[in-house]
PDB file of N, CA and C in Angstrom:
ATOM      1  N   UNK A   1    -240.322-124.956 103.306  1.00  0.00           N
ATOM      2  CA  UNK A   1    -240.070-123.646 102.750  1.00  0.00           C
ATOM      3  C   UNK A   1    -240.310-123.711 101.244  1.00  0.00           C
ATOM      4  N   UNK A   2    -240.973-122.677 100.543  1.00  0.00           N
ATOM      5  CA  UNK A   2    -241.652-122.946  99.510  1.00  0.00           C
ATOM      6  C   UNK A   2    -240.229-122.274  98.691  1.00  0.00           C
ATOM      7  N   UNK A   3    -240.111-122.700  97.259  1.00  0.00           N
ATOM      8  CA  UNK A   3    -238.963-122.176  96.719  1.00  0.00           C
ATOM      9  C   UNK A   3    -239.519-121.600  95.298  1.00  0.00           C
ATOM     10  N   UNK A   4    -239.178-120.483  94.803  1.00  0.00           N
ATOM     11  CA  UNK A   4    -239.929-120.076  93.590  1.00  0.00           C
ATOM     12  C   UNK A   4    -238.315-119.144  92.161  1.00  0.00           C
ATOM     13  N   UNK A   5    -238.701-119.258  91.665  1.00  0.00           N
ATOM     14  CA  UNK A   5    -237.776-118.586  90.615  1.00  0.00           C
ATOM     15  C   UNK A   5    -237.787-117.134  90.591  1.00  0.00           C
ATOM     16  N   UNK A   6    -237.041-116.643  90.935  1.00  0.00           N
ATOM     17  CA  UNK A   6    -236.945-114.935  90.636  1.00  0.00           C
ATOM     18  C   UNK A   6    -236.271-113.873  89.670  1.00  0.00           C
ATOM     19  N   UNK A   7    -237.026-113.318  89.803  1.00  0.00           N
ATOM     20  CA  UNK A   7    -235.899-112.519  88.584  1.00  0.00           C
ATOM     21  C   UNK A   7    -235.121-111.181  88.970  1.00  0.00           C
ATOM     22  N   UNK A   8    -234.362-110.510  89.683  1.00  0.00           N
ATOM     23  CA  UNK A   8    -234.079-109.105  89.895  1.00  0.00           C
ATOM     24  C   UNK A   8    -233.483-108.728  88.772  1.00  0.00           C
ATOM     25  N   UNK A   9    -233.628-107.273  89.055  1.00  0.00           N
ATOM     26  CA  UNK A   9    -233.042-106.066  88.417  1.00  0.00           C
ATOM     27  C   UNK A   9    -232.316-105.057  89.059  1.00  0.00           C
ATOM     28  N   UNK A  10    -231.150-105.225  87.956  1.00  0.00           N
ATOM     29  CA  UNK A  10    -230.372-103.577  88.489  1.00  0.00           C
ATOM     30  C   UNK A  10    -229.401-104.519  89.526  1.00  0.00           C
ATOM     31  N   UNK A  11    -228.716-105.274  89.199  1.00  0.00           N
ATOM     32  CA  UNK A  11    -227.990-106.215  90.079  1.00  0.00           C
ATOM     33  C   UNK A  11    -226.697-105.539  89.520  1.00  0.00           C
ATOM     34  N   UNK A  12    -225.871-105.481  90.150  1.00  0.00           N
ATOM     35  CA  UNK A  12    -224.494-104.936  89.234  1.00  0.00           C
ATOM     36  C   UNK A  12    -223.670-106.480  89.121  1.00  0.00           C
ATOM     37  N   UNK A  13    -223.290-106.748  88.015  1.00  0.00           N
ATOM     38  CA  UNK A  13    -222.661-107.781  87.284  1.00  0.00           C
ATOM     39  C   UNK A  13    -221.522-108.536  87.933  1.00  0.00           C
ATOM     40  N   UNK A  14    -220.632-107.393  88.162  1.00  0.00           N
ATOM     41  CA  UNK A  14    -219.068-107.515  88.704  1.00  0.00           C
ATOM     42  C   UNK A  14    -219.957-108.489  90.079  1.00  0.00           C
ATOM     43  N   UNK A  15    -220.544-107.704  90.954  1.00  0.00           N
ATOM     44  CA  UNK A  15    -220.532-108.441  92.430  1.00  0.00           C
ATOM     45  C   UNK A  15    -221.658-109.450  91.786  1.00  0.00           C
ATOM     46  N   UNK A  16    -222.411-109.803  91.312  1.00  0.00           N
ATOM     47  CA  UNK A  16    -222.744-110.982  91.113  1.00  0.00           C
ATOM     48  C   UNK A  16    -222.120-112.229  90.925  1.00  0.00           C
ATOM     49  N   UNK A  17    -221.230-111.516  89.857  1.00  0.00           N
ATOM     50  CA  UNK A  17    -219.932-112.981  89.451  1.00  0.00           C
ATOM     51  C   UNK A  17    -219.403-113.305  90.648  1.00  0.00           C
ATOM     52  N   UNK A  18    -218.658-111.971  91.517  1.00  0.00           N
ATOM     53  CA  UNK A  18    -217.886-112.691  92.335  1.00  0.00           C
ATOM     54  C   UNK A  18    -218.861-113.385  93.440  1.00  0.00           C
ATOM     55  N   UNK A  19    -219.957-113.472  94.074  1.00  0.00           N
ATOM     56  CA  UNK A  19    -221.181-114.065  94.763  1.00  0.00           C
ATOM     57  C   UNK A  19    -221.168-115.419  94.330  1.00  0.00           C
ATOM     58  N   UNK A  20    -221.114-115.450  92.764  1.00  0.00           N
ATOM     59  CA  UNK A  20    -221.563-116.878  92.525  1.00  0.00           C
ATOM     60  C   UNK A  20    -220.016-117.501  92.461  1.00  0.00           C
ATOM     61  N   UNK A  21    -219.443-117.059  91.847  1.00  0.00           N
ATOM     62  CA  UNK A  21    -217.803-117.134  92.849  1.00  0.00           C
ATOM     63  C   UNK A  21    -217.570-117.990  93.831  1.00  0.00           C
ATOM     64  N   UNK A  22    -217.877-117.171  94.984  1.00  0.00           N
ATOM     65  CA  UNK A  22    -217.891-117.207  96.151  1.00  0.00           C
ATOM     66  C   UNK A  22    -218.837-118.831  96.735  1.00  0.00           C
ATOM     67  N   UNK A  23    -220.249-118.570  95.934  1.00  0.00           N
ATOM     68  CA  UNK A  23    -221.069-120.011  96.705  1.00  0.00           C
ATOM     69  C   UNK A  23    -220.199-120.697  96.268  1.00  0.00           C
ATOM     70  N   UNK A  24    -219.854-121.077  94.911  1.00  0.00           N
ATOM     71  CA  UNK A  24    -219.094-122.421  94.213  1.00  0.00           C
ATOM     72  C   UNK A  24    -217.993-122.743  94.942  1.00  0.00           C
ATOM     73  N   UNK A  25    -217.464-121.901  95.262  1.00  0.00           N
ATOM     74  CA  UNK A  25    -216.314-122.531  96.569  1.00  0.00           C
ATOM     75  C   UNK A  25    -215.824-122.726  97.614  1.00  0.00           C
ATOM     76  N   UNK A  26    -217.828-121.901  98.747  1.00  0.00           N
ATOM     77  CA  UNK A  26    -218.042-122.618  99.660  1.00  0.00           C
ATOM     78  C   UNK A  26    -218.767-123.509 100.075  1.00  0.00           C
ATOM     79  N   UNK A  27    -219.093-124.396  97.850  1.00  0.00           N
ATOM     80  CA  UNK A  27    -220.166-125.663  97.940  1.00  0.00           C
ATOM     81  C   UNK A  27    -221.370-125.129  98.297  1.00  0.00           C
ATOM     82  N   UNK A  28    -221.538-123.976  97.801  1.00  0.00           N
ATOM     83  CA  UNK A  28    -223.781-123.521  98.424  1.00  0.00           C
ATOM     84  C   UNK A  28    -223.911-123.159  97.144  1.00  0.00           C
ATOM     85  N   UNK A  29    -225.255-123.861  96.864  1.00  0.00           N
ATOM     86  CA  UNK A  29    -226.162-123.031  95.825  1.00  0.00           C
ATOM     87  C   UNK A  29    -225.891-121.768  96.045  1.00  0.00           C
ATOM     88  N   UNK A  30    -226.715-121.365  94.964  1.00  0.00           N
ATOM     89  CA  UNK A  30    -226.287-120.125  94.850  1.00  0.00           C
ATOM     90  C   UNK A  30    -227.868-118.771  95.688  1.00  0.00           C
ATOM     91  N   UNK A  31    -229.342-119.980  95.449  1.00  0.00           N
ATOM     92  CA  UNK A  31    -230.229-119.958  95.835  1.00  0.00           C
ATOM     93  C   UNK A  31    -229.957-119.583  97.554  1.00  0.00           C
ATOM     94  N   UNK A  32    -229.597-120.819  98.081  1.00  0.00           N
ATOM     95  CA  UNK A  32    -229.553-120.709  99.581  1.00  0.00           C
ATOM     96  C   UNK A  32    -228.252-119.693 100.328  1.00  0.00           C
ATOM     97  N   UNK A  33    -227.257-119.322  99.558  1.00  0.00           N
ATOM     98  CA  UNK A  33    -226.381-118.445  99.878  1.00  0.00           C
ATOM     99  C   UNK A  33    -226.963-116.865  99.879  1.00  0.00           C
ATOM    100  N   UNK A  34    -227.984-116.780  98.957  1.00  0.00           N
ATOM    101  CA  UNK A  34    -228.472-115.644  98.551  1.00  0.00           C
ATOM    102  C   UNK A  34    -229.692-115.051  99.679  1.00  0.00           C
ATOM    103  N   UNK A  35    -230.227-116.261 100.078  1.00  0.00           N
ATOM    104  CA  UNK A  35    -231.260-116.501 101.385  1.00  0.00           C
ATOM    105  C   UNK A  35    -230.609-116.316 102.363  1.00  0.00           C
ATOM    106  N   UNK A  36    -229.532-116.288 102.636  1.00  0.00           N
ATOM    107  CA  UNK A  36    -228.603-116.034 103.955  1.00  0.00           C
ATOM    108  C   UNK A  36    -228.052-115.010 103.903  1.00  0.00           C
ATOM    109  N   UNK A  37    -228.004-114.510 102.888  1.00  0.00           N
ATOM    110  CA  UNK A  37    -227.447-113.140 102.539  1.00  0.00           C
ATOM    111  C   UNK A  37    -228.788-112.037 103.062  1.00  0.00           C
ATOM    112  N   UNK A  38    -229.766-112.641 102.555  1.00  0.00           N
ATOM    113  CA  UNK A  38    -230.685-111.165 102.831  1.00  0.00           C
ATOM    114  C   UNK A  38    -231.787-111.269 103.986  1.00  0.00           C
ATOM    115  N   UNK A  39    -231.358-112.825 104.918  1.00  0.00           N
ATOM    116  CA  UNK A  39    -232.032-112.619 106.228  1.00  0.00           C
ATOM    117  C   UNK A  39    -230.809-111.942 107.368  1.00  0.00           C
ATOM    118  N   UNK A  40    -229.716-111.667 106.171  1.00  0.00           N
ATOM    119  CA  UNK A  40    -228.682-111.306 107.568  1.00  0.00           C
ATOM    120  C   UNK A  40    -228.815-109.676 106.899  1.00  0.00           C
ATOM    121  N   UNK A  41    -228.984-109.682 105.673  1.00  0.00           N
ATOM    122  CA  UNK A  41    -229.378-108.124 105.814  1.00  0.00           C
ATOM    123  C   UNK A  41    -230.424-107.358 106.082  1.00  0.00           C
ATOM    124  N   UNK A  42    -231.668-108.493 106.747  1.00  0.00           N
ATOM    125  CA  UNK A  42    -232.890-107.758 107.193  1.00  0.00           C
ATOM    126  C   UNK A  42    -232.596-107.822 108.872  1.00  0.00           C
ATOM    127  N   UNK A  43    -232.403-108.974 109.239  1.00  0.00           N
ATOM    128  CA  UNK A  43    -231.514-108.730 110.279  1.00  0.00           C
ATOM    129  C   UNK A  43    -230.387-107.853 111.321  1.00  0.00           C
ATOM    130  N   UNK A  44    -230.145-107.051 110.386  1.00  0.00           N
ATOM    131  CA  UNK A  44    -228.945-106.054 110.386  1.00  0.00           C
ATOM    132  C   UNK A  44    -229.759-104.569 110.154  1.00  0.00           C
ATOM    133  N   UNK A  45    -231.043-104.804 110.065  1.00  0.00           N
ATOM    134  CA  UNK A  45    -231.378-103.138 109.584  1.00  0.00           C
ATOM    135  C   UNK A  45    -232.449-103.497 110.820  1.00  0.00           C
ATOM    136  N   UNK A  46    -232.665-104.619 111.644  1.00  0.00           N
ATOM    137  CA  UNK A  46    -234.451-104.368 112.636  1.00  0.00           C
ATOM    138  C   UNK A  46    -233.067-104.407 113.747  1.00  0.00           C
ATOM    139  N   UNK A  47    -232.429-104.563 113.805  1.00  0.00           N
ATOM    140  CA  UNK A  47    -231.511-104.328 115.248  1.00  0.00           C
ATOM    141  C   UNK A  47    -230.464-103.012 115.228  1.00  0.00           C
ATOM    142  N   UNK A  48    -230.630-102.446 114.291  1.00  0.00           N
ATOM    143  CA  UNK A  48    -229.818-101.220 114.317  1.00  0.00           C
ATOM    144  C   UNK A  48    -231.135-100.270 115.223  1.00  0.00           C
ATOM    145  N   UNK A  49    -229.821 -99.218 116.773  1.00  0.00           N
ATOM    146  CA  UNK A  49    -231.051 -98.646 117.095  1.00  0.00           C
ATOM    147  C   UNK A  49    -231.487 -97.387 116.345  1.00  0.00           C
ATOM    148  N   UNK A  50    -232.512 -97.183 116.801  1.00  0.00           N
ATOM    149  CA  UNK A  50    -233.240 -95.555 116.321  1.00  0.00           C
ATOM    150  C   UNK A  50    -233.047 -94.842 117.113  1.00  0.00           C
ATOM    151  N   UNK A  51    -232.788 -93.279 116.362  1.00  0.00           N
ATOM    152  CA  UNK A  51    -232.465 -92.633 117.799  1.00  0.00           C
ATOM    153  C   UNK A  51    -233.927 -92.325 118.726  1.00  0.00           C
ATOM    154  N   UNK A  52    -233.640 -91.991 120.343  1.00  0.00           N
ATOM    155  CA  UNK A  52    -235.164 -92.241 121.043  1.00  0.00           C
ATOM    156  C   UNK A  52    -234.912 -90.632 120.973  1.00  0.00           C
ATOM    157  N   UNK A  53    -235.864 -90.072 120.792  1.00  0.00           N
ATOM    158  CA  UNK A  53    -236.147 -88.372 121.245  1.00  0.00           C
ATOM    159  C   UNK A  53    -236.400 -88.210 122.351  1.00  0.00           C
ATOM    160  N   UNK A  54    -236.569 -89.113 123.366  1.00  0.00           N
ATOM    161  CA  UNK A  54    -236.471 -88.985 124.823  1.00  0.00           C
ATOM    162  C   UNK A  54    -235.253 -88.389 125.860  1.00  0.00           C
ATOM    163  N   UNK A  55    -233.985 -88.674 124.510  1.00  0.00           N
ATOM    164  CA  UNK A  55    -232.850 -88.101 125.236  1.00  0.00           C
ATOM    165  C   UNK A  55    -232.713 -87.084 125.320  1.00  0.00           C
ATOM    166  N   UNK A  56    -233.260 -85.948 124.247  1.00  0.00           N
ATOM    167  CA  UNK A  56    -232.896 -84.643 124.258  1.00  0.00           C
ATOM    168  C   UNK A  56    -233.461 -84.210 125.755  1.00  0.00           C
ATOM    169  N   UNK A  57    -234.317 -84.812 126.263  1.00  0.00           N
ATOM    170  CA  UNK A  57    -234.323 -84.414 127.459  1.00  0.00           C
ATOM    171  C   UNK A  57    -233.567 -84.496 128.720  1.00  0.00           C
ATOM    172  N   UNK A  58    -232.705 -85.204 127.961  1.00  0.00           N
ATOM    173  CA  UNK A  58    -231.004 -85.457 129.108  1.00  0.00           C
ATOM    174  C   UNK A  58    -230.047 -84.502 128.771  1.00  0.00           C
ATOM    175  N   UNK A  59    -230.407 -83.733 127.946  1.00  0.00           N
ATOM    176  CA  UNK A  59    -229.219 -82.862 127.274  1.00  0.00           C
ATOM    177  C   UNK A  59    -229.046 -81.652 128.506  1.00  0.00           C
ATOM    178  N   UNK A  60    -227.915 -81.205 129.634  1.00  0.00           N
ATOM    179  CA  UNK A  60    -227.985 -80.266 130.145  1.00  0.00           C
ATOM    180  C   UNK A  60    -227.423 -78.999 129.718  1.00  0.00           C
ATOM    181  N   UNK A  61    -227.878 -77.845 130.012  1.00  0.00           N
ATOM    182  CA  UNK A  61    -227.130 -76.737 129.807  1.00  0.00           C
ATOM    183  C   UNK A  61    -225.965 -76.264 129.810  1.00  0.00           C
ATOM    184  N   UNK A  62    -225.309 -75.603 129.430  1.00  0.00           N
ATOM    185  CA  UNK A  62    -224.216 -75.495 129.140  1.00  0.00           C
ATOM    186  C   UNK A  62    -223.525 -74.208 129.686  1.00  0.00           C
ATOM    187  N   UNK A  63    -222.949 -74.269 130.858  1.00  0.00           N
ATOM    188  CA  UNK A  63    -222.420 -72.772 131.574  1.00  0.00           C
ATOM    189  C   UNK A  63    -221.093 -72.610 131.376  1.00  0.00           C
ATOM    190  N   UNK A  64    -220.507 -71.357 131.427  1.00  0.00           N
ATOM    191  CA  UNK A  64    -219.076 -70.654 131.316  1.00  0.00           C
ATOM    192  C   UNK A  64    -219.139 -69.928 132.672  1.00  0.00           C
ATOM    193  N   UNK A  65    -218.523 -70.299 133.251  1.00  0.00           N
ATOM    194  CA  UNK A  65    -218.477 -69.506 134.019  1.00  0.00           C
ATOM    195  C   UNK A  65    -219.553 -69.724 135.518  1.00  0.00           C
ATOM    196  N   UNK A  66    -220.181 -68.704 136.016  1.00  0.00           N
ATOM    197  CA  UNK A  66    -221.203 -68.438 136.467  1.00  0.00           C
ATOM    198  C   UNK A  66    -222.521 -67.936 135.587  1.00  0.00           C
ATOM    199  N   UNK A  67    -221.868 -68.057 134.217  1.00  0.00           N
ATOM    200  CA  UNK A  67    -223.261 -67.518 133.631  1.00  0.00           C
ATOM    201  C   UNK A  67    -223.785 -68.706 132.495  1.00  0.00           C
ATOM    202  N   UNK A  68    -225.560 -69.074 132.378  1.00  0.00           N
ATOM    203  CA  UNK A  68    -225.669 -70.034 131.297  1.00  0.00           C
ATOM    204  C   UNK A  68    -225.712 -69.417 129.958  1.00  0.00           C
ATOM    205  N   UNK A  69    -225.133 -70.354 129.011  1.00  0.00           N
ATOM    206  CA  UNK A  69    -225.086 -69.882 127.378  1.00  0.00           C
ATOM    207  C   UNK A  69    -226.037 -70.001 127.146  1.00  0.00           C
ATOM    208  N   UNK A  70    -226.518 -68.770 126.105  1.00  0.00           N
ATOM    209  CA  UNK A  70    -227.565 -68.317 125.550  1.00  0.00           C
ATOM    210  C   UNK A  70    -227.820 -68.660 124.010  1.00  0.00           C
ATOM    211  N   UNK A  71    -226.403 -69.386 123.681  1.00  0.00           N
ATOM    212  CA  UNK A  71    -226.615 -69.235 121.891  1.00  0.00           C
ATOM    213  C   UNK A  71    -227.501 -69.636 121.028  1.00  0.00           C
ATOM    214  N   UNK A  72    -228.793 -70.278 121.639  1.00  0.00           N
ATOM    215  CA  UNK A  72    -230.130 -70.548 120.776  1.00  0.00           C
ATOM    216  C   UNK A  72    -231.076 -69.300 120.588  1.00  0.00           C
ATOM    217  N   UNK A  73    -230.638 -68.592 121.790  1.00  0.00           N
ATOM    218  CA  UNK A  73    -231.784 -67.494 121.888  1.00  0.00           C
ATOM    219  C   UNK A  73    -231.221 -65.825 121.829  1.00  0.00           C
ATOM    220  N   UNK A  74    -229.681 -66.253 121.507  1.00  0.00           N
ATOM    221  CA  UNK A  74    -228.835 -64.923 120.988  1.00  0.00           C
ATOM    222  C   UNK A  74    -228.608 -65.336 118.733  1.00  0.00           C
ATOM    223  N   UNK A  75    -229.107 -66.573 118.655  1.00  0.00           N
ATOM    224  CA  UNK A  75    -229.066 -66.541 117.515  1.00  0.00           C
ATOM    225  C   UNK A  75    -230.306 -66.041 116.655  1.00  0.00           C
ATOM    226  N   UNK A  76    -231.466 -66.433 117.589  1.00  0.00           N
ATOM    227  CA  UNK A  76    -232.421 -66.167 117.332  1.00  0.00           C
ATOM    228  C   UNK A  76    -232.819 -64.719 117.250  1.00  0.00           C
ATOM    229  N   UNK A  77    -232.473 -64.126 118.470  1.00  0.00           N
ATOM    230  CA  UNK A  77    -232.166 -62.538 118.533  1.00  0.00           C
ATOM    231  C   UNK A  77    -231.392 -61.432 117.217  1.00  0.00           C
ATOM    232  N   UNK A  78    -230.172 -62.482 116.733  1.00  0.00           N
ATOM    233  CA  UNK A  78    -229.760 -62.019 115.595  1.00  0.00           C
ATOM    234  C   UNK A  78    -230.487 -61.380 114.267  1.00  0.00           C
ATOM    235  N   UNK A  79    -231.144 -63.137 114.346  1.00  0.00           N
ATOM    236  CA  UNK A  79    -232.185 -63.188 113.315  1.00  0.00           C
ATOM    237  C   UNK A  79    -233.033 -62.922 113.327  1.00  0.00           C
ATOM    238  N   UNK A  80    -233.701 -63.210 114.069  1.00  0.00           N
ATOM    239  CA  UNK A  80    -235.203 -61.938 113.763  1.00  0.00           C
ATOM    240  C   UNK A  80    -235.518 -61.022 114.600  1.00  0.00           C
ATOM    241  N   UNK A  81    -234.835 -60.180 115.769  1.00  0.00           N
ATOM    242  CA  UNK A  81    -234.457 -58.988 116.264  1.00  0.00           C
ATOM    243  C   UNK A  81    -235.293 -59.600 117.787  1.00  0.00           C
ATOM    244  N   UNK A  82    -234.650 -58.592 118.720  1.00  0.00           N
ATOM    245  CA  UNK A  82    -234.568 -58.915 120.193  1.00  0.00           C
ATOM    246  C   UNK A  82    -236.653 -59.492 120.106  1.00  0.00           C
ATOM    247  N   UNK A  83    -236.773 -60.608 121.314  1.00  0.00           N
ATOM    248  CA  UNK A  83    -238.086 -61.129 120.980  1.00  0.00           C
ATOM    249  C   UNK A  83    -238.583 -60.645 121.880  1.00  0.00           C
ATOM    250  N   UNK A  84    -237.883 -59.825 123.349  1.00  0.00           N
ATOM    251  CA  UNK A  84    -238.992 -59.095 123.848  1.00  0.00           C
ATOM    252  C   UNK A  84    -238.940 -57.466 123.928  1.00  0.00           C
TER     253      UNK A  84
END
């Protein structure tokens, strides 16, 4: 694994200290703590799911009664006047 010097920006100070804090007194560089830090936060963003738009097609209607609700197409009616 190739190792190179970096520089960031826009790091906020406070959580840095406590980070380097933190390696020094669980004995890790500060290098390889920082490498574990951001394969567990790339890690953490490719396994979060997405929502599938396939579900809206599971979504069923919604009845009161004997009769189905209309409120997409009574709102619509509101707003821009009866459509037929």
């Amino acid at each position: 694994m190739k190792k190179e010097i970096l520089t960031v920006r826009d790091v906020d100070e406070q959580e840095w200290r406590r980070f380097r804090a933190k390696t020094a007194e669980e004995g890790l560089k500060t290098g390889d703590a920082l490498t574990q830090a951001m394969k567990l936060w790339v890690k953490e963003r490719e396994s979060q799911r997405k929502p599938d738009p396939r579900l809206l097609l599971k979504v069923k209607p919604v009845t009161i009664g004997r009769k189905k609700v209309r409120w997409s197409e009574e709102i619509d009616e509101t707003l821009y006047g009866s459509s037929k």
